[in-house]
PDB file of N, CA and C in Angstrom:
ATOM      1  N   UNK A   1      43.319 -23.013 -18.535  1.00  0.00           N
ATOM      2  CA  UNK A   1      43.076 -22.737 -17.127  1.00  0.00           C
ATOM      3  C   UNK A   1      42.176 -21.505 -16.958  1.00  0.00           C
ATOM      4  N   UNK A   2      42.809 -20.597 -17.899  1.00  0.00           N
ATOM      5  CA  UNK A   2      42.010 -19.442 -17.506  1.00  0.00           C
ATOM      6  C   UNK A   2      39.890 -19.581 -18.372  1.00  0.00           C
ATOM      7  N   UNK A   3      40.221 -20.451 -19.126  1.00  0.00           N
ATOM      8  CA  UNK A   3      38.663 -20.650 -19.604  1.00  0.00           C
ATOM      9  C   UNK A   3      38.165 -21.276 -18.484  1.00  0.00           C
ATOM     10  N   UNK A   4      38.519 -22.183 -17.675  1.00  0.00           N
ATOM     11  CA  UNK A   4      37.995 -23.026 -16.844  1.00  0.00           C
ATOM     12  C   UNK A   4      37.508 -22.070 -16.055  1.00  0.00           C
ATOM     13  N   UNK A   5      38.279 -20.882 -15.106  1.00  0.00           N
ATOM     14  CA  UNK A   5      38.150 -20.146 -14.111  1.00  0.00           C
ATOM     15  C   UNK A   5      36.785 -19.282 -14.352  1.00  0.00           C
ATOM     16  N   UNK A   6      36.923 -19.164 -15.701  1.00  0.00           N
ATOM     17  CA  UNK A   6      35.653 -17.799 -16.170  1.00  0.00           C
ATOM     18  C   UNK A   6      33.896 -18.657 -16.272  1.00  0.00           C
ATOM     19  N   UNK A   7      34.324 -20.235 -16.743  1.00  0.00           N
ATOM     20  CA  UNK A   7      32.863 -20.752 -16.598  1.00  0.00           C
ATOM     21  C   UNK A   7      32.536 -21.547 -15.078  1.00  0.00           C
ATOM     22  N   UNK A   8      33.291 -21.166 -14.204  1.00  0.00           N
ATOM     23  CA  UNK A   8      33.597 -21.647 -12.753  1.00  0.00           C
ATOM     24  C   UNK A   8      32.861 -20.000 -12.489  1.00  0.00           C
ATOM     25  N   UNK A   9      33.419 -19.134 -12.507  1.00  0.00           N
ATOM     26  CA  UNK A   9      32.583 -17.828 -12.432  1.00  0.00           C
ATOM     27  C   UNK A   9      31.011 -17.711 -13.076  1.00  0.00           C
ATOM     28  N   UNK A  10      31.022 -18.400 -14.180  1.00  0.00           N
ATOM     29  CA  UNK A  10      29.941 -17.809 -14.630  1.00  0.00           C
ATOM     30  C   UNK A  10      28.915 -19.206 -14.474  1.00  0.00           C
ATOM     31  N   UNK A  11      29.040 -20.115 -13.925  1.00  0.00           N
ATOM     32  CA  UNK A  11      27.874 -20.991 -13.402  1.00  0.00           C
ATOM     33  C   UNK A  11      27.765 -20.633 -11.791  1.00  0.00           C
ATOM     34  N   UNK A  12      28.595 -19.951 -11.104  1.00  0.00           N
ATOM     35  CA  UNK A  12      28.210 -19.393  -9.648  1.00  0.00           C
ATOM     36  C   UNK A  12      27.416 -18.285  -9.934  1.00  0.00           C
ATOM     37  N   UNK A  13      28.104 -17.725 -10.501  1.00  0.00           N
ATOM     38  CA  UNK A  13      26.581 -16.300 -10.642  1.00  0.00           C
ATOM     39  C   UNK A  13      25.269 -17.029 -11.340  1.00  0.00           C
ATOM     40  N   UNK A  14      25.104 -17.819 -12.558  1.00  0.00           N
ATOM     41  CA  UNK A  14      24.010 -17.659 -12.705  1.00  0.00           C
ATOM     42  C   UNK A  14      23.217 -19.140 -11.561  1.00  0.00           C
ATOM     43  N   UNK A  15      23.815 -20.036 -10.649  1.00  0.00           N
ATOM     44  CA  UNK A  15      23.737 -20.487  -9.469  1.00  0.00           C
ATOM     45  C   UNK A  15      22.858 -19.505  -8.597  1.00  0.00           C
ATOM     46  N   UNK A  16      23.708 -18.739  -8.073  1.00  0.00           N
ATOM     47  CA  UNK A  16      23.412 -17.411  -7.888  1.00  0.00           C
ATOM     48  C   UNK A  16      21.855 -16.918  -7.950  1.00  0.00           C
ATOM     49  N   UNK A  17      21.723 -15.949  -8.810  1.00  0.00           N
ATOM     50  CA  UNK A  17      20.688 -15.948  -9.551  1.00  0.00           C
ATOM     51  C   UNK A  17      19.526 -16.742  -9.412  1.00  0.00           C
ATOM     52  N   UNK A  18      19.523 -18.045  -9.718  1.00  0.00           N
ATOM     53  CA  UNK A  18      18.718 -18.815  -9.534  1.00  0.00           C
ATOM     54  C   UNK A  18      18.170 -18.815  -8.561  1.00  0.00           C
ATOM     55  N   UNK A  19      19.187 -19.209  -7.361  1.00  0.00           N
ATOM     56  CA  UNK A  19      18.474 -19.629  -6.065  1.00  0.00           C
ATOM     57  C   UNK A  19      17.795 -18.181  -5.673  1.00  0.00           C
ATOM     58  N   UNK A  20      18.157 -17.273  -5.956  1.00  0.00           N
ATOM     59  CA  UNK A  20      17.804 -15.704  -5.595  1.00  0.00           C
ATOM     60  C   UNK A  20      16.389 -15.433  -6.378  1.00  0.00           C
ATOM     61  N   UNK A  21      16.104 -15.798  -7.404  1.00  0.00           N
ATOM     62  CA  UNK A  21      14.598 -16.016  -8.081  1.00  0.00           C
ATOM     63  C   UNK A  21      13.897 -16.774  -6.929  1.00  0.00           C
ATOM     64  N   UNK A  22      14.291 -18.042  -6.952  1.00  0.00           N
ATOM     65  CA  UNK A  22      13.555 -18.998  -6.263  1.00  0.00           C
ATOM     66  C   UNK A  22      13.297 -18.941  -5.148  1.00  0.00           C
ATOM     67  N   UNK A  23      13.578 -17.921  -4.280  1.00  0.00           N
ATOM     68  CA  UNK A  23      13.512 -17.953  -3.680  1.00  0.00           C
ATOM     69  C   UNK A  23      12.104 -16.351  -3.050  1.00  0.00           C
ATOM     70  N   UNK A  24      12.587 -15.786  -3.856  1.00  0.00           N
ATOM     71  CA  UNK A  24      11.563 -14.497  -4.135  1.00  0.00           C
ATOM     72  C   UNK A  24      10.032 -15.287  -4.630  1.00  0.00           C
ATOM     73  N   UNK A  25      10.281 -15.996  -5.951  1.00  0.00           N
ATOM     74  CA  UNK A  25       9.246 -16.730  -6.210  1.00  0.00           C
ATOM     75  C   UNK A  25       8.489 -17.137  -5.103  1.00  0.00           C
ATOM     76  N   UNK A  26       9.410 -18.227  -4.192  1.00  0.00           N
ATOM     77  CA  UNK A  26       8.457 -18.738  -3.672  1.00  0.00           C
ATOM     78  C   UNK A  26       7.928 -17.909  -1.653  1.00  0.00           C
ATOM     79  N   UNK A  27       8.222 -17.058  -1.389  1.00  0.00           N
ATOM     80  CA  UNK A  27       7.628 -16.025  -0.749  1.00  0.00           C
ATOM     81  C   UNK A  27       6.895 -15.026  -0.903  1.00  0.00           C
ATOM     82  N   UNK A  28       7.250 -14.821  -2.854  1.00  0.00           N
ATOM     83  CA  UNK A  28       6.452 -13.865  -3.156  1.00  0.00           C
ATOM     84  C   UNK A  28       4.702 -13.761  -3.001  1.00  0.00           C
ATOM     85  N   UNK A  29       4.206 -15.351  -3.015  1.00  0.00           N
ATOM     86  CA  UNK A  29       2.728 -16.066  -3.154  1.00  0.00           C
ATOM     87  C   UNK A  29       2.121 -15.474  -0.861  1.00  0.00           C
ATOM     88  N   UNK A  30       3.441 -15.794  -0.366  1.00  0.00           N
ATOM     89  CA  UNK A  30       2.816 -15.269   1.310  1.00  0.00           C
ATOM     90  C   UNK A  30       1.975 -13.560   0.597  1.00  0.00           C
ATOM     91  N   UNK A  31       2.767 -12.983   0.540  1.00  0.00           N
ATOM     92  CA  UNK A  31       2.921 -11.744   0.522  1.00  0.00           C
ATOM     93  C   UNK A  31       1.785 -10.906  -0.089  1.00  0.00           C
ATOM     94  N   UNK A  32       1.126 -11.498  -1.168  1.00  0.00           N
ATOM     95  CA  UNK A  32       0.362 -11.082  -2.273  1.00  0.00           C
ATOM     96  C   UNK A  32      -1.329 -11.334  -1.714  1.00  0.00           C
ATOM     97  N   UNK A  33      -2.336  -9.852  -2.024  1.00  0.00           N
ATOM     98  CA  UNK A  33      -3.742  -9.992  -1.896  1.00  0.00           C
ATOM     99  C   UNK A  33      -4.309 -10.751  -2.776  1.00  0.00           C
ATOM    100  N   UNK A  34      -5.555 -11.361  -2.693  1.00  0.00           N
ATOM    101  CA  UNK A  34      -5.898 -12.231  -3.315  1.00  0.00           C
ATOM    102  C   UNK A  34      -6.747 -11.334  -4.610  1.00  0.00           C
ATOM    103  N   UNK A  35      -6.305 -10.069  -4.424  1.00  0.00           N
ATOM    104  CA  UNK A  35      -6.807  -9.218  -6.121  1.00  0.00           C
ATOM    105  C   UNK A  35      -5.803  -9.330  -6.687  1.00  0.00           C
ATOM    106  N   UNK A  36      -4.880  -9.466  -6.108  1.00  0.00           N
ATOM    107  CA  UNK A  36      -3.592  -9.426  -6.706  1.00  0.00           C
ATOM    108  C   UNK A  36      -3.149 -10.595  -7.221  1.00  0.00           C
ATOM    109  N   UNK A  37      -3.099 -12.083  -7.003  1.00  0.00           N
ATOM    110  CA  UNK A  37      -3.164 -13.461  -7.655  1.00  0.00           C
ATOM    111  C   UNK A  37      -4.180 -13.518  -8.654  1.00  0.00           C
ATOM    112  N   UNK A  38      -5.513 -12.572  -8.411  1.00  0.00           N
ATOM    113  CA  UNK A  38      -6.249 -12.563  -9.612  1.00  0.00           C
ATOM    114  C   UNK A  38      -5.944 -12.370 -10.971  1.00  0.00           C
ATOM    115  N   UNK A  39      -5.529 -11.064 -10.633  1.00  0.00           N
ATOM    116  CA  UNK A  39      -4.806 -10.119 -11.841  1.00  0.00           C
ATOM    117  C   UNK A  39      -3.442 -10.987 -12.020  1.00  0.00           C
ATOM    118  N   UNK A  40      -3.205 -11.417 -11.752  1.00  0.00           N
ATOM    119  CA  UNK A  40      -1.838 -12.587 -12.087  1.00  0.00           C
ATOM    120  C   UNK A  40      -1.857 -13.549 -12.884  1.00  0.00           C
ATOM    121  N   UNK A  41      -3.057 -14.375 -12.546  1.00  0.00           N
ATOM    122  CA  UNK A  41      -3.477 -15.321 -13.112  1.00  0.00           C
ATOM    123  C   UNK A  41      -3.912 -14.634 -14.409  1.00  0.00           C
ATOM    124  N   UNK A  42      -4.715 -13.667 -14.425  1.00  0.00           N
ATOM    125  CA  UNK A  42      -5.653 -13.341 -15.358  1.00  0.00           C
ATOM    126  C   UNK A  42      -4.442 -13.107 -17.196  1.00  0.00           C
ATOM    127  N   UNK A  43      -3.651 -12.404 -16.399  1.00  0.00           N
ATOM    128  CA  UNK A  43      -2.412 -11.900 -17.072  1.00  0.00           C
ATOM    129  C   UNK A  43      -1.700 -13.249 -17.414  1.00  0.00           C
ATOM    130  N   UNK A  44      -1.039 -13.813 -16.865  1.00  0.00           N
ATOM    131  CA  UNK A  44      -0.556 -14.892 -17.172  1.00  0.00           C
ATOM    132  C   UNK A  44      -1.668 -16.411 -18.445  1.00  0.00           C
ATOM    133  N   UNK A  45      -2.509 -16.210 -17.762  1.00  0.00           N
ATOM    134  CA  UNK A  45      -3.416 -17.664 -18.586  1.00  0.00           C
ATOM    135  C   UNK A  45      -4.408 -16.352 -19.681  1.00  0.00           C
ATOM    136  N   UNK A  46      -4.400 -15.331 -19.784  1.00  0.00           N
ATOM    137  CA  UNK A  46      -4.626 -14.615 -21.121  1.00  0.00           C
ATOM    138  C   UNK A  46      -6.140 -14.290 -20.952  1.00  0.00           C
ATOM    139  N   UNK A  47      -6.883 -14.555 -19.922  1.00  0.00           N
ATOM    140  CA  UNK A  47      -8.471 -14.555 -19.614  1.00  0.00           C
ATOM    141  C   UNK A  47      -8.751 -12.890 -19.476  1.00  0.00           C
ATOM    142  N   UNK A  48      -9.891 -12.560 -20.094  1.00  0.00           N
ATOM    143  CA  UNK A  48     -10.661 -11.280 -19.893  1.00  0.00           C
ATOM    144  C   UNK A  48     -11.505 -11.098 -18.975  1.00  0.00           C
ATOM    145  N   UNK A  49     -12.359 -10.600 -18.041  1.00  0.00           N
ATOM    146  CA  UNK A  49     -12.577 -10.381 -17.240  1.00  0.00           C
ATOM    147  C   UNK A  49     -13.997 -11.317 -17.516  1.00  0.00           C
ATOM    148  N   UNK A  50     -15.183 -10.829 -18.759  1.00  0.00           N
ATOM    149  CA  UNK A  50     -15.751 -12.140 -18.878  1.00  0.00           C
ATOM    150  C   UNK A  50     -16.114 -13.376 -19.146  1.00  0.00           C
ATOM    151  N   UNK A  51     -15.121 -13.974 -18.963  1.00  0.00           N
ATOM    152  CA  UNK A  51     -14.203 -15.146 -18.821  1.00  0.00           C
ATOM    153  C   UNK A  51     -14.666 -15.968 -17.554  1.00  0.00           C
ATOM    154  N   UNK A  52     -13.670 -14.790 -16.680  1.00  0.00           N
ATOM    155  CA  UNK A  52     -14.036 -15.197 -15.173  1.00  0.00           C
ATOM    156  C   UNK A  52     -15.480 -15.628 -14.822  1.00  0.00           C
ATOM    157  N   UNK A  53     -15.075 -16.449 -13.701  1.00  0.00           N
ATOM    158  CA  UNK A  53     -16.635 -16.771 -12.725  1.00  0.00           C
ATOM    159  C   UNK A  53     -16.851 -15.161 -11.964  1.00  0.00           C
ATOM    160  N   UNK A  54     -18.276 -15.203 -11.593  1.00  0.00           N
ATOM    161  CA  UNK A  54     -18.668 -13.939 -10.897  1.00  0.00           C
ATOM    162  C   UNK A  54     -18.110 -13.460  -9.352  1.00  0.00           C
ATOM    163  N   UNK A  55     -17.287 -14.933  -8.830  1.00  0.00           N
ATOM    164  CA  UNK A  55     -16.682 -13.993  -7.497  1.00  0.00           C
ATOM    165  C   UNK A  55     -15.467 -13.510  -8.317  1.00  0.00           C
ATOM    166  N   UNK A  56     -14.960 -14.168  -8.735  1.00  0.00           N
ATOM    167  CA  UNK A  56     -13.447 -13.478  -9.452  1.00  0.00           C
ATOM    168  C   UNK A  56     -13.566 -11.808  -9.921  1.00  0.00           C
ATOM    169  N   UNK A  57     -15.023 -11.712 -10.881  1.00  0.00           N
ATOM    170  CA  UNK A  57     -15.140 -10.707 -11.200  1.00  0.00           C
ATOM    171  C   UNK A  57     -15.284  -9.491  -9.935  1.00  0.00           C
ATOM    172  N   UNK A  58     -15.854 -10.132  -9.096  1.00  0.00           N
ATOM    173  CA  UNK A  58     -16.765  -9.054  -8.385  1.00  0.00           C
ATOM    174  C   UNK A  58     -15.448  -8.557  -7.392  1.00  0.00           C
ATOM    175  N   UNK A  59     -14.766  -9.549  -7.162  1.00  0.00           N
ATOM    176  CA  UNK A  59     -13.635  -9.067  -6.311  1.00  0.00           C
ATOM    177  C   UNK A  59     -12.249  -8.717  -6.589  1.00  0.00           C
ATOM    178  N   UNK A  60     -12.724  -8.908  -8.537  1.00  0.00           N
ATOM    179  CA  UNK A  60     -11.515  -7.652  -9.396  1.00  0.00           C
ATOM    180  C   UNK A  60     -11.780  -6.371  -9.613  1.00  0.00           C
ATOM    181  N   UNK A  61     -13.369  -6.081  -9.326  1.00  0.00           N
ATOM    182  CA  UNK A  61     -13.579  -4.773  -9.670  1.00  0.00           C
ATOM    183  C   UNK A  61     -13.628  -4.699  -8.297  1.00  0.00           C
ATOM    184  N   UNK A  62     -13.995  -4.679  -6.959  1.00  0.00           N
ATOM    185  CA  UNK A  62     -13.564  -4.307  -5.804  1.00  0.00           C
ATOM    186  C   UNK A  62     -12.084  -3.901  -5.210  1.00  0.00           C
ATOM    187  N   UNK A  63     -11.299  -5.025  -5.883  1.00  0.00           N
ATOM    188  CA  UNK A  63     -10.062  -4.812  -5.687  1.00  0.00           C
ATOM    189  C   UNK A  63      -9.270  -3.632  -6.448  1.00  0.00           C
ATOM    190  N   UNK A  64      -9.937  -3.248  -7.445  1.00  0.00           N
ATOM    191  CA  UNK A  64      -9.598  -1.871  -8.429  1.00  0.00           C
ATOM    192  C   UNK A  64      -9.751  -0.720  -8.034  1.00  0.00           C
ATOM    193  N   UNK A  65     -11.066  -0.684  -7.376  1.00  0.00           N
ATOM    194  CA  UNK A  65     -11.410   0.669  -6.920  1.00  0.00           C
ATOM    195  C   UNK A  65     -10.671   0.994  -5.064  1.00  0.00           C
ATOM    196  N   UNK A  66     -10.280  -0.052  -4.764  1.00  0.00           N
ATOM    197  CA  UNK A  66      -9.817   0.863  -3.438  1.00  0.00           C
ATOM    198  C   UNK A  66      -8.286   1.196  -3.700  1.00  0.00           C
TER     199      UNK A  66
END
């Protein structure tokens, strides 16, 4: 009984959790400048700056300096 109670606890928290990611996740994309999805992407898919196409670039180094 008492094992039952503790993985009854511990699939609500990480339940929990989840929906609490998912939910950040998916508001987080309103929220964010579009230098900022740059550098996201860039970070995430592993690309160097000349890589990028030239608006990407031009409006990562714009987006740096202010």
């Amino acid at each position: 009984m008492l094992q039952l109670q503790r993985n009854s606890a511990k699939a609500e928290i990480y339940l929990q959790e989840r929906y609490e990611k998912e939910i950040i996740f998916s508001l987080a994309n309103k929220f964010k400048g579009s230098e900022q999805k740059i550098r996201e992407k860039r970070f995430l898919t592993g690309k160097t700056v000349a890589e990028d196409g030239p608006d990407e670039i031009m409006s990562g180094m714009l987006g740096s300096t202010m």
